[in-house]
C-alpha atoms as a PDB file:
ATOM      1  CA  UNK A   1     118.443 125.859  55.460  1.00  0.00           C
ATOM      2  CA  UNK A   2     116.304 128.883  56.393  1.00  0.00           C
ATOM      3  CA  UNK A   3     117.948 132.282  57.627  1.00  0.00           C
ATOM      4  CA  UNK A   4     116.949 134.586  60.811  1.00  0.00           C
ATOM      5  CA  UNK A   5     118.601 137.966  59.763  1.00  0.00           C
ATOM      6  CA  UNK A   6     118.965 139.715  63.502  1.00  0.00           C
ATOM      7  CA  UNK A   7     121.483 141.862  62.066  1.00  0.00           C
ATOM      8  CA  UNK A   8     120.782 145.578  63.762  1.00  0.00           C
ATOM      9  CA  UNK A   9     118.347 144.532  66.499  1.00  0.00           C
ATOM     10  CA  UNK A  10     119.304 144.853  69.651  1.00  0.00           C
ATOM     11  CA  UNK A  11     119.100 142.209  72.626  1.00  0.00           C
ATOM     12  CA  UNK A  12     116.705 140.436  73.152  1.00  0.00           C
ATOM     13  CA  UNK A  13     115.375 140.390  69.833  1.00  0.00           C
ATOM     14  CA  UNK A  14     117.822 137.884  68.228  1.00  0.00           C
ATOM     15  CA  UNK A  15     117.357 135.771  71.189  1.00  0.00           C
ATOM     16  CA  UNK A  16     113.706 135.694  70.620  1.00  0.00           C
ATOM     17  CA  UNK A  17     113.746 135.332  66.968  1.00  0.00           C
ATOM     18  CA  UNK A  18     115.967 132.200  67.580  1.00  0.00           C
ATOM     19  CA  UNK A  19     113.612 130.577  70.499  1.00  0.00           C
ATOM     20  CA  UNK A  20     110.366 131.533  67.891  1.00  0.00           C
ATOM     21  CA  UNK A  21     112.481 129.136  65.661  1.00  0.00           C
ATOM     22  CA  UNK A  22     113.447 126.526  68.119  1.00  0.00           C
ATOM     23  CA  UNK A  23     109.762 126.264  69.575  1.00  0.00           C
ATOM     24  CA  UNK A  24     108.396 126.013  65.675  1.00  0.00           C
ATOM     25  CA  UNK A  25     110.291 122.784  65.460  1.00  0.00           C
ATOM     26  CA  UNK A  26     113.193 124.224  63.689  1.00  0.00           C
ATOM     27  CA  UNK A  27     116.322 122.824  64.497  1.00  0.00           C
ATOM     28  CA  UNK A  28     118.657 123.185  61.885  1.00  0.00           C
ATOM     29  CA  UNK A  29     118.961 126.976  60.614  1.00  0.00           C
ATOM     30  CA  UNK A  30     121.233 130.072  60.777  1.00  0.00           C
ATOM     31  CA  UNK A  31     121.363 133.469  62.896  1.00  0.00           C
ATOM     32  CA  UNK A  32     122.727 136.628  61.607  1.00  0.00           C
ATOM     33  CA  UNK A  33     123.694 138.525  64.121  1.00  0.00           C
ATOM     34  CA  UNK A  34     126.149 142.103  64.326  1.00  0.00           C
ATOM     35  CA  UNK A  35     127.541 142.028  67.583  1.00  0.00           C
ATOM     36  CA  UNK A  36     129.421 139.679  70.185  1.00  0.00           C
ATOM     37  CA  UNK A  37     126.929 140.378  73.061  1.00  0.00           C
ATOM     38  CA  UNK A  38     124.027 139.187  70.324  1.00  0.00           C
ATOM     39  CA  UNK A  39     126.374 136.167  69.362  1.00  0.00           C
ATOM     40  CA  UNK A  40     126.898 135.485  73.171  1.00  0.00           C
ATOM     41  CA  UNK A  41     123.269 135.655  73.840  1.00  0.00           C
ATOM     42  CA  UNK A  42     121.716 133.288  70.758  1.00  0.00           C
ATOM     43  CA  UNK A  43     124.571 130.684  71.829  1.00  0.00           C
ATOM     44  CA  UNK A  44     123.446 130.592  75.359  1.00  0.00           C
ATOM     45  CA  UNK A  45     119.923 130.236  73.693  1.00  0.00           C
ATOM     46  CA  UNK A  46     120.568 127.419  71.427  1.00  0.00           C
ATOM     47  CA  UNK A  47     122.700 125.007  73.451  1.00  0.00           C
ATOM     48  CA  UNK A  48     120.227 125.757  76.324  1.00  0.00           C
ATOM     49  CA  UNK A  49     117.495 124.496  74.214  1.00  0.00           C
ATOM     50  CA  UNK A  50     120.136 121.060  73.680  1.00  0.00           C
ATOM     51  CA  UNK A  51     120.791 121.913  70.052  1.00  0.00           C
ATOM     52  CA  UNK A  52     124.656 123.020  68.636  1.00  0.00           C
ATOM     53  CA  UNK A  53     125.924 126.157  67.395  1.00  0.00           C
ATOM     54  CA  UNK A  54     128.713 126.906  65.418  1.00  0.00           C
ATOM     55  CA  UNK A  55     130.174 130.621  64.909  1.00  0.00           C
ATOM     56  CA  UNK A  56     131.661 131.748  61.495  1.00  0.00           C
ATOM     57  CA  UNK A  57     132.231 135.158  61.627  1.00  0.00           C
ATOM     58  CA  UNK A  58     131.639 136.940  57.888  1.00  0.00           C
ATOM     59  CA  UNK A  59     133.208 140.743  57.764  1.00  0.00           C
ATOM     60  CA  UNK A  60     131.092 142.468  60.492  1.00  0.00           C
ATOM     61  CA  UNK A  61     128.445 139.863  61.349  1.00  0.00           C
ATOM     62  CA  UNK A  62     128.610 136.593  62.702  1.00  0.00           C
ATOM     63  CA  UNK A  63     126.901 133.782  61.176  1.00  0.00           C
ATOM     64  CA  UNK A  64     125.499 131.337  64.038  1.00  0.00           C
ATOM     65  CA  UNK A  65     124.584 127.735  62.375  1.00  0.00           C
ATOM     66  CA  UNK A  66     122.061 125.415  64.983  1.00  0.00           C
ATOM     67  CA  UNK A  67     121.618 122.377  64.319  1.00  0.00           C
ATOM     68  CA  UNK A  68     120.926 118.738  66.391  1.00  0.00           C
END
């Protein structure tokens, strides 16, 4: 499963990384992401685009898994 590391950008960049992947044809992958507005965001994003995303949150960052 391939990674997007967003941790330490700041919105919209994880939100764009994650529709780059979506529009690729990617549909099952994972979103690193450092903050709850960036986490808010890239969920909006992903079940927008139809696809699921479940939230594991690891220390400081939140690990965002899409998939069908």
């Amino acid at each position: 499963m391939s990674q997007i590391d967003a941790r330490g950008l700041s919105c919209p960049q994880p939100v764009v990384l994650t529709k780059n992947a979506i529009k690729s044809g990617n549909k099952n992958f994972e979103v690193l992401v450092d903050s709850e507005v960036s986490k808010e965001n890239v969920i909006r994003c992903v079940e927008s685009s139809k696809l699921k995303a479940d939230v594991k949150e690891d220390g400081e960052s939140f690990i965002i898994t899409v998939t069908e």
